[in-house]
C-alpha atoms as a PDB file:
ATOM      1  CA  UNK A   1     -29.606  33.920   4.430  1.00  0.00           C
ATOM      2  CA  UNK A   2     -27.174  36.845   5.914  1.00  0.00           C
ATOM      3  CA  UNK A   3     -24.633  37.503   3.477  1.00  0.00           C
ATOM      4  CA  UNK A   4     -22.054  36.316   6.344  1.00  0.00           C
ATOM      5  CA  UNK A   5     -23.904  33.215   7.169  1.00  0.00           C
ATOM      6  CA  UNK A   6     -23.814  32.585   3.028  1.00  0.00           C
ATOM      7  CA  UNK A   7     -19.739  33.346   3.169  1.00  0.00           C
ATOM      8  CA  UNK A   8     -19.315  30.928   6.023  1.00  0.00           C
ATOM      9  CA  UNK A   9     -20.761  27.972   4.308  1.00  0.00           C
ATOM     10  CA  UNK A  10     -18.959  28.814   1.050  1.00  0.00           C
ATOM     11  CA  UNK A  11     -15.545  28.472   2.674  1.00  0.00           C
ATOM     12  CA  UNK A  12     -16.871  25.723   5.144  1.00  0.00           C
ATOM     13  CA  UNK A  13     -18.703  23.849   1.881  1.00  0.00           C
ATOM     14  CA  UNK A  14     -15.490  22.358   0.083  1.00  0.00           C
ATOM     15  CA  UNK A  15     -14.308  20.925   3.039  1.00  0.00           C
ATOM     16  CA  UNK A  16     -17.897  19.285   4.667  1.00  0.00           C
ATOM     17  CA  UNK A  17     -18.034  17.838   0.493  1.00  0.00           C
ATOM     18  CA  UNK A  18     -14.724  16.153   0.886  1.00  0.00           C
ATOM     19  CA  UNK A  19     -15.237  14.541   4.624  1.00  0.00           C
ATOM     20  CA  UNK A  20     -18.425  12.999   3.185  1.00  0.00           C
ATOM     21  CA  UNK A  21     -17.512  11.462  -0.063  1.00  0.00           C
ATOM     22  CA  UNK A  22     -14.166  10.520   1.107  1.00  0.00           C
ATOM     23  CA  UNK A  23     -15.192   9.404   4.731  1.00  0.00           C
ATOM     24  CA  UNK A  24     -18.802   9.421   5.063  1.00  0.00           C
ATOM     25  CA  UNK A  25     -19.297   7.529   2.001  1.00  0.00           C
ATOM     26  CA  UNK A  26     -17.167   4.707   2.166  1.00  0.00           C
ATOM     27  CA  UNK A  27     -17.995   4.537   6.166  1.00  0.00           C
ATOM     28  CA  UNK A  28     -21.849   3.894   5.157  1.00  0.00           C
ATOM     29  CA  UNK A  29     -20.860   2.094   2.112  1.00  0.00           C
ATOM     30  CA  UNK A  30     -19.192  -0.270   4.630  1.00  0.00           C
ATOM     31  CA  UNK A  31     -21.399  -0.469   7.262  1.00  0.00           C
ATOM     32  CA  UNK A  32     -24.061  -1.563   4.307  1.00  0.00           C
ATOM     33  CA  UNK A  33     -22.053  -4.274   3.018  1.00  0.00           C
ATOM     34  CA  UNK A  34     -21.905  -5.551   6.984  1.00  0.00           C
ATOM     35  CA  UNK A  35     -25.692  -6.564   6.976  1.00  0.00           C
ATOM     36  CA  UNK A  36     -25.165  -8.527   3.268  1.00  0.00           C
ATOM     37  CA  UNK A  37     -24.091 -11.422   2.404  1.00  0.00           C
ATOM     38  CA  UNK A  38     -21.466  -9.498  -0.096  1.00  0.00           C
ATOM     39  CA  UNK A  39     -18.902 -11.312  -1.843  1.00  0.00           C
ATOM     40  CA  UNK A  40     -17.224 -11.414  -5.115  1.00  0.00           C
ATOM     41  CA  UNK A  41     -20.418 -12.999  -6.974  1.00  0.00           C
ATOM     42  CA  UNK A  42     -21.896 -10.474  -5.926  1.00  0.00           C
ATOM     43  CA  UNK A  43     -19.604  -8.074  -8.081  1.00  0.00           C
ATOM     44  CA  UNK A  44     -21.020  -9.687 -11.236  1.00  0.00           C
ATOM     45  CA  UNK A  45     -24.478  -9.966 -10.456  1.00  0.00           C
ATOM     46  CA  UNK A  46     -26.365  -7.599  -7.959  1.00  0.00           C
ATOM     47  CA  UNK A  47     -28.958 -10.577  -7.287  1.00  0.00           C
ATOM     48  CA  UNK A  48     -26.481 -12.677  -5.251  1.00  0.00           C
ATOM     49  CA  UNK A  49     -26.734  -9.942  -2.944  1.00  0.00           C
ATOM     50  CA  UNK A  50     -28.813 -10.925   0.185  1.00  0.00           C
ATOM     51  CA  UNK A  51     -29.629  -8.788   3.423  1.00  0.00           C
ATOM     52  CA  UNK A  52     -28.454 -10.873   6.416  1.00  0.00           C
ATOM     53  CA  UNK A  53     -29.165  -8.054   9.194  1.00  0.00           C
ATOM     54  CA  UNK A  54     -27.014  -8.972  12.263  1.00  0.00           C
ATOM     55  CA  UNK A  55     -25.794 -12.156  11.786  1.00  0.00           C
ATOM     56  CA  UNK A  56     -22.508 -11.311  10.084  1.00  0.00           C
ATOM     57  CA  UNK A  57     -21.828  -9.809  13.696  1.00  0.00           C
ATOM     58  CA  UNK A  58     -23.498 -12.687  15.521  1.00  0.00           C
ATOM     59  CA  UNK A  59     -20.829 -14.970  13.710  1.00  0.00           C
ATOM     60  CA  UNK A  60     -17.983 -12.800  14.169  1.00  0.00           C
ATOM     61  CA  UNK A  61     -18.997 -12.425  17.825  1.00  0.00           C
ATOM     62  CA  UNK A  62     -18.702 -16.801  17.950  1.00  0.00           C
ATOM     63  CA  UNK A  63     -15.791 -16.695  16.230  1.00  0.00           C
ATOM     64  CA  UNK A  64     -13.065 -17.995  18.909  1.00  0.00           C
ATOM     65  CA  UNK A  65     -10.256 -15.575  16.776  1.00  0.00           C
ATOM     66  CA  UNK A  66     -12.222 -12.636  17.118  1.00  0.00           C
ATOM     67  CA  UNK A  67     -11.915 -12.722  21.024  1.00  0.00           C
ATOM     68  CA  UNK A  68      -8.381 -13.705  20.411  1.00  0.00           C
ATOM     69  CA  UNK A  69      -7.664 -10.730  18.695  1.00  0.00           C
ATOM     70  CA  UNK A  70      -9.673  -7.977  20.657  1.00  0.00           C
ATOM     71  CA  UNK A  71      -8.023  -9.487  23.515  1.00  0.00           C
ATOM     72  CA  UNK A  72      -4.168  -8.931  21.424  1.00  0.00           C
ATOM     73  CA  UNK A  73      -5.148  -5.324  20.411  1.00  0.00           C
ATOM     74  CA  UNK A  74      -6.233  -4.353  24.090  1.00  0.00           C
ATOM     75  CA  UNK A  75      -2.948  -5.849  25.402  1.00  0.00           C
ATOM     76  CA  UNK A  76      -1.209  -3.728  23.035  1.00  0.00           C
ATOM     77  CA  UNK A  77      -2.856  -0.566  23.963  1.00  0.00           C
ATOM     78  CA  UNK A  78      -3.002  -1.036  27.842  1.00  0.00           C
ATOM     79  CA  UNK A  79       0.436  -1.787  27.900  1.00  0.00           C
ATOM     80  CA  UNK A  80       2.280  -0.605  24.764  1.00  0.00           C
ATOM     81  CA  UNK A  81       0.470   2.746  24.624  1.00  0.00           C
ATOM     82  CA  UNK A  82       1.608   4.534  27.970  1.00  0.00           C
ATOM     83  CA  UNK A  83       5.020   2.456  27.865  1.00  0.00           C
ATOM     84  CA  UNK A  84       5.475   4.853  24.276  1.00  0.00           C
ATOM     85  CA  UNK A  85       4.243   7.973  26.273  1.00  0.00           C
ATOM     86  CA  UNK A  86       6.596   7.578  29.304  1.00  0.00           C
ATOM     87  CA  UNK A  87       9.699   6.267  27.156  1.00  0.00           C
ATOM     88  CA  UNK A  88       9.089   9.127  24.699  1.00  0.00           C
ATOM     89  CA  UNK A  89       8.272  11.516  27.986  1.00  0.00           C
ATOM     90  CA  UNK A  90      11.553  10.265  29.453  1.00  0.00           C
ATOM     91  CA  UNK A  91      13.882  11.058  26.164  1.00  0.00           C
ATOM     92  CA  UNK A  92      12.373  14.141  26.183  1.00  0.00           C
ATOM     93  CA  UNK A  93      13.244  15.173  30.124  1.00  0.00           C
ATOM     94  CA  UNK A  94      16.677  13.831  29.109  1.00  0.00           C
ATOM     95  CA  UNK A  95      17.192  15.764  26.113  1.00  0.00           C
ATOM     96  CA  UNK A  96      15.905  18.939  27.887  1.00  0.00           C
ATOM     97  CA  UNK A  97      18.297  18.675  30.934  1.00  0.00           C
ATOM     98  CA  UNK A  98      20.881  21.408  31.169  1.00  0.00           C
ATOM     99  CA  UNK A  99      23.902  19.313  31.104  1.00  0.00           C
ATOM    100  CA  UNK A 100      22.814  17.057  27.954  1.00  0.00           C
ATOM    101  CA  UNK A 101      25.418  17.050  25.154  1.00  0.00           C
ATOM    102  CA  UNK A 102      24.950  16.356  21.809  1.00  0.00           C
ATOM    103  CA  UNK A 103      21.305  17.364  21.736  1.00  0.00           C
ATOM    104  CA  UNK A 104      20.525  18.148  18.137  1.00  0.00           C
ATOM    105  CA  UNK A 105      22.549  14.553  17.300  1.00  0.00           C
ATOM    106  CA  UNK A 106      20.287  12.264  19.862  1.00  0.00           C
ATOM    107  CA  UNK A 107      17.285  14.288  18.940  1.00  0.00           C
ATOM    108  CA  UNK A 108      18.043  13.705  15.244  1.00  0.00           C
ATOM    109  CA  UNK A 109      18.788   9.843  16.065  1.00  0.00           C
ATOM    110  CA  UNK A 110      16.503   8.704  18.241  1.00  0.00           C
ATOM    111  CA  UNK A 111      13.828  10.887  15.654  1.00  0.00           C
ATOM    112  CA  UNK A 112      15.302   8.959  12.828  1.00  0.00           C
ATOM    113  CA  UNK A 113      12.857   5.452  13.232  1.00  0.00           C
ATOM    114  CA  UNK A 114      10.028   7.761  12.554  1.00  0.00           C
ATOM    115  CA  UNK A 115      10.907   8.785   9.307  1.00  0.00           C
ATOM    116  CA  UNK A 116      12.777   5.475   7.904  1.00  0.00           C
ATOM    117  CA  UNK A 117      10.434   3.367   6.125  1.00  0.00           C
ATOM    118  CA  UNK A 118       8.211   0.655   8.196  1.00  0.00           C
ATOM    119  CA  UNK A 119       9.843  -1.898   5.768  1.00  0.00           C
ATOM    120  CA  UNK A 120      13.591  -0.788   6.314  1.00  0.00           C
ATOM    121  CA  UNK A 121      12.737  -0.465   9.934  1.00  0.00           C
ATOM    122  CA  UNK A 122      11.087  -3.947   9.762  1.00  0.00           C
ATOM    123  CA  UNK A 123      13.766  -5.653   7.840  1.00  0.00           C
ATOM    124  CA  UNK A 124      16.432  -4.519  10.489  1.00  0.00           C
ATOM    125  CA  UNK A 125      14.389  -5.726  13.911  1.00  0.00           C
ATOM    126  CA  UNK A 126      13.899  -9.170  11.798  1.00  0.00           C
ATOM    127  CA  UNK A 127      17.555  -9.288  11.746  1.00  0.00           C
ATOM    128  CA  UNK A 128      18.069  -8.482  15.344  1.00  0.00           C
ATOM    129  CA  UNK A 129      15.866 -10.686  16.685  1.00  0.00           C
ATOM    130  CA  UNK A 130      15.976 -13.699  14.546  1.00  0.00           C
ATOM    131  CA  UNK A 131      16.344 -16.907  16.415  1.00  0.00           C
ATOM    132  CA  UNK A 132      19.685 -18.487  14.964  1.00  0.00           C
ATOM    133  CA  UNK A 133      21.877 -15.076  14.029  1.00  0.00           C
ATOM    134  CA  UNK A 134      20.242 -11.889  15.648  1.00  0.00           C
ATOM    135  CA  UNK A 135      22.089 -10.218  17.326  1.00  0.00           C
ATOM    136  CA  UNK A 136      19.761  -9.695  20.287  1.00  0.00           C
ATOM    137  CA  UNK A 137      20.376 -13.959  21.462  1.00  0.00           C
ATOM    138  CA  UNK A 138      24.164 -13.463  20.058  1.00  0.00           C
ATOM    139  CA  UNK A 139      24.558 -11.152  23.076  1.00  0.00           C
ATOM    140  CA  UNK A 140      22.237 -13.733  25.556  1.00  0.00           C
ATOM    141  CA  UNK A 141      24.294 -16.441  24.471  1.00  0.00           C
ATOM    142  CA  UNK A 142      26.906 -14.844  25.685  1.00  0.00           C
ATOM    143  CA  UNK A 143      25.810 -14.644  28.684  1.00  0.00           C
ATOM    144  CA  UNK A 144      24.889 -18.515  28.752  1.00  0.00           C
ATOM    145  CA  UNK A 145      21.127 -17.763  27.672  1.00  0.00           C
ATOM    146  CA  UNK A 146      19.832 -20.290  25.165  1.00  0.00           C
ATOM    147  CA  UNK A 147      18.017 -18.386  22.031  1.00  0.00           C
ATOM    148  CA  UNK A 148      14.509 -17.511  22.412  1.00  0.00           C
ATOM    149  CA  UNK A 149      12.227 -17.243  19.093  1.00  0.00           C
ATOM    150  CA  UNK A 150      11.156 -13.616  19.811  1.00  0.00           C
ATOM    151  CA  UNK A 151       8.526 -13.608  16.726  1.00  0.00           C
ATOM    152  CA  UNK A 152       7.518 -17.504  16.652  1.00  0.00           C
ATOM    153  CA  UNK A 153       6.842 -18.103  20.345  1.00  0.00           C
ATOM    154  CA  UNK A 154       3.179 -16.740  21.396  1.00  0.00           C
ATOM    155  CA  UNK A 155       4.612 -15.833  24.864  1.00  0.00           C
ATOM    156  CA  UNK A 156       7.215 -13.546  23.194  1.00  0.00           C
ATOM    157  CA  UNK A 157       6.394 -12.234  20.013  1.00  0.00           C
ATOM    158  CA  UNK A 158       3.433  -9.614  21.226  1.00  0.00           C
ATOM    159  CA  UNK A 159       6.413  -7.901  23.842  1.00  0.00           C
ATOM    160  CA  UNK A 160       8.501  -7.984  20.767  1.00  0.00           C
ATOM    161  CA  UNK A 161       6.821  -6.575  18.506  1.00  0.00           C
ATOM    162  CA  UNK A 162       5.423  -4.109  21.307  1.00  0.00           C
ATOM    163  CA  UNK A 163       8.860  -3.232  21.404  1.00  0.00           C
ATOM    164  CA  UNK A 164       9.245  -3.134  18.031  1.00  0.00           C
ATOM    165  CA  UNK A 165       6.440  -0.471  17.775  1.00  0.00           C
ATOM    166  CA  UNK A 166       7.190   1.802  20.654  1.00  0.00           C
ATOM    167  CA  UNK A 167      11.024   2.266  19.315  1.00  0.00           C
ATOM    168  CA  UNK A 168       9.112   2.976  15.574  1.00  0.00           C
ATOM    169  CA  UNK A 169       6.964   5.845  16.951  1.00  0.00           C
ATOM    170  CA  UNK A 170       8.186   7.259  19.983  1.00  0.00           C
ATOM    171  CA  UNK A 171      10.480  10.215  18.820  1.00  0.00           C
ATOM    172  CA  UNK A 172       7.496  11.573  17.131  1.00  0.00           C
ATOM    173  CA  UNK A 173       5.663  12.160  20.701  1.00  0.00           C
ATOM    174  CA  UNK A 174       9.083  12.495  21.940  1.00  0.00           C
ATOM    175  CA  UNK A 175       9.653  16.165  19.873  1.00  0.00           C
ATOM    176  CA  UNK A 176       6.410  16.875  20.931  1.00  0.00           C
ATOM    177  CA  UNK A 177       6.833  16.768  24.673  1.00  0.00           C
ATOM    178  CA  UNK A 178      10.687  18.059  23.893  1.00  0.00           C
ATOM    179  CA  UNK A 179       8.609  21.690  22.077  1.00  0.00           C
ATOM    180  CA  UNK A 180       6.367  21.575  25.369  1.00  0.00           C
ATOM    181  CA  UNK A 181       9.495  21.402  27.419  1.00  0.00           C
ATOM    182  CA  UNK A 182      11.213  23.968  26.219  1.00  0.00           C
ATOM    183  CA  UNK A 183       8.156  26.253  25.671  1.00  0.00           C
ATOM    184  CA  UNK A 184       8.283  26.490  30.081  1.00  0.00           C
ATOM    185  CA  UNK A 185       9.812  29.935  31.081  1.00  0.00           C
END
C-alpha cells in the first residue's frame, strides 16, 4: 500500500468506525429484530427468540393504521413541505428587498421559533388554538364564527399542526435562501 493511499485511510478510518457502530450497527441490529418475534421475554431468555421472516411486515402491511398513517405522513410532505419552502422563500425575498426596515429585528424574530424549545413552542400554539380560550376562535368569534377544535377534529388538526410545523422550521431555510440572496452581485 502507497504511503498516500495508507495516510488516506488513516484520516478517513476514525470516521468510516464511527458511521458503522453508531449507524450501521444499530440499522442491522434493527432490521434483525424485524424478522423475530422479539419482545421483552426475549430480553431474559435468548430462546423465546423465534425467526418469523416476513410476516412482521405482512401484518403491518394488513394493519388498517399503517395505511392510515403512510397516508398522514405523505399529506404532510406533499403539502406541508413546499408550503415551508415558498413561505420561508417568500420571507426571505421580503427581507432582501431594498426598502425593508427593520431587517436584523424580523430576521431575528421570525428566526426565533427555530431556536425556542419544541416544548415552549408547543405549549404556546396549545394555547392559541385551544377550543374554549385560544386566542385563534377568540378572534373568529368575533367575527360571528363558532369555535372549531383545531387539534380534536380529524378534518382540522393535520392543517393545524401543518401549520404548527412550517411556522417551527421555516426561518431556518428562510436564512438560508436570505445568505443565497444576498450572495447575487
Amino acid at each position: 500500500m502507497k504511503q498516500r493511499s495508507l495516510a488516506g485511510w488513516m484520516f478517513a478510518g476514525p470516521a468510516i468506525l464511527v458511521i458503522a457502530v453508531f449507524f450501521g450497527l444499530p440499522v442491522f441490529s434493527a432490521l434483525a429484530l424485524s424478522i423475530t418475534d422479539f419482545d421483552l421475554y426475549a430480553l431474559a431468555d435468548g430462546d423465546n427468540l423465534r425467526f418469523v421472516g416476513l410476516g412482521n411486515y405482512i401484518d403491518l402491511l394488513q394493519t388498517p393504521m399503517f395505511w392510515k398513517s403512510l397516508w398522514n405522513t405523505t399529506y404532510f410532505v406533499i403539502v406541508g413541505v413546499p408550503l415551508s419552502i415558498a413561505v420561508s422563500l417568500g420571507a426571505a425575498i421580503l427581507l432582501n428587498a431594498p426598502a425593508a426596515r427593520f431587517k436584523a429585528l424580523f430576521r431575528t424574530a421570525l428566526f426565533a421559533p427555530v431556536v425556542t424549545t419544541l416544548v415552549a413552542v408547543a405549549v404556546i400554539w396549545r394555547y392559541l388554538f385551544h377550543t374554549s380560550y385560544g386566542l385563534v376562535n377568540y378572534g373568529l368569534g368575533h367575527l360571528g364564527i363558532s369555535p372549531i377544535d383545531w387539534l380534536g377534529d380529524p378534518n382540522w388538526a393535520m392543517p393545524t399542526i401543518m401549520l404548527f410545523a412550517v411556522w417551527k422550521n421555516f426561518g431556518y431555510n428562510m436564512v438560508i435562501f436570505l445568505a443565497g440572496l444576498q450572495a447575487i452581485p
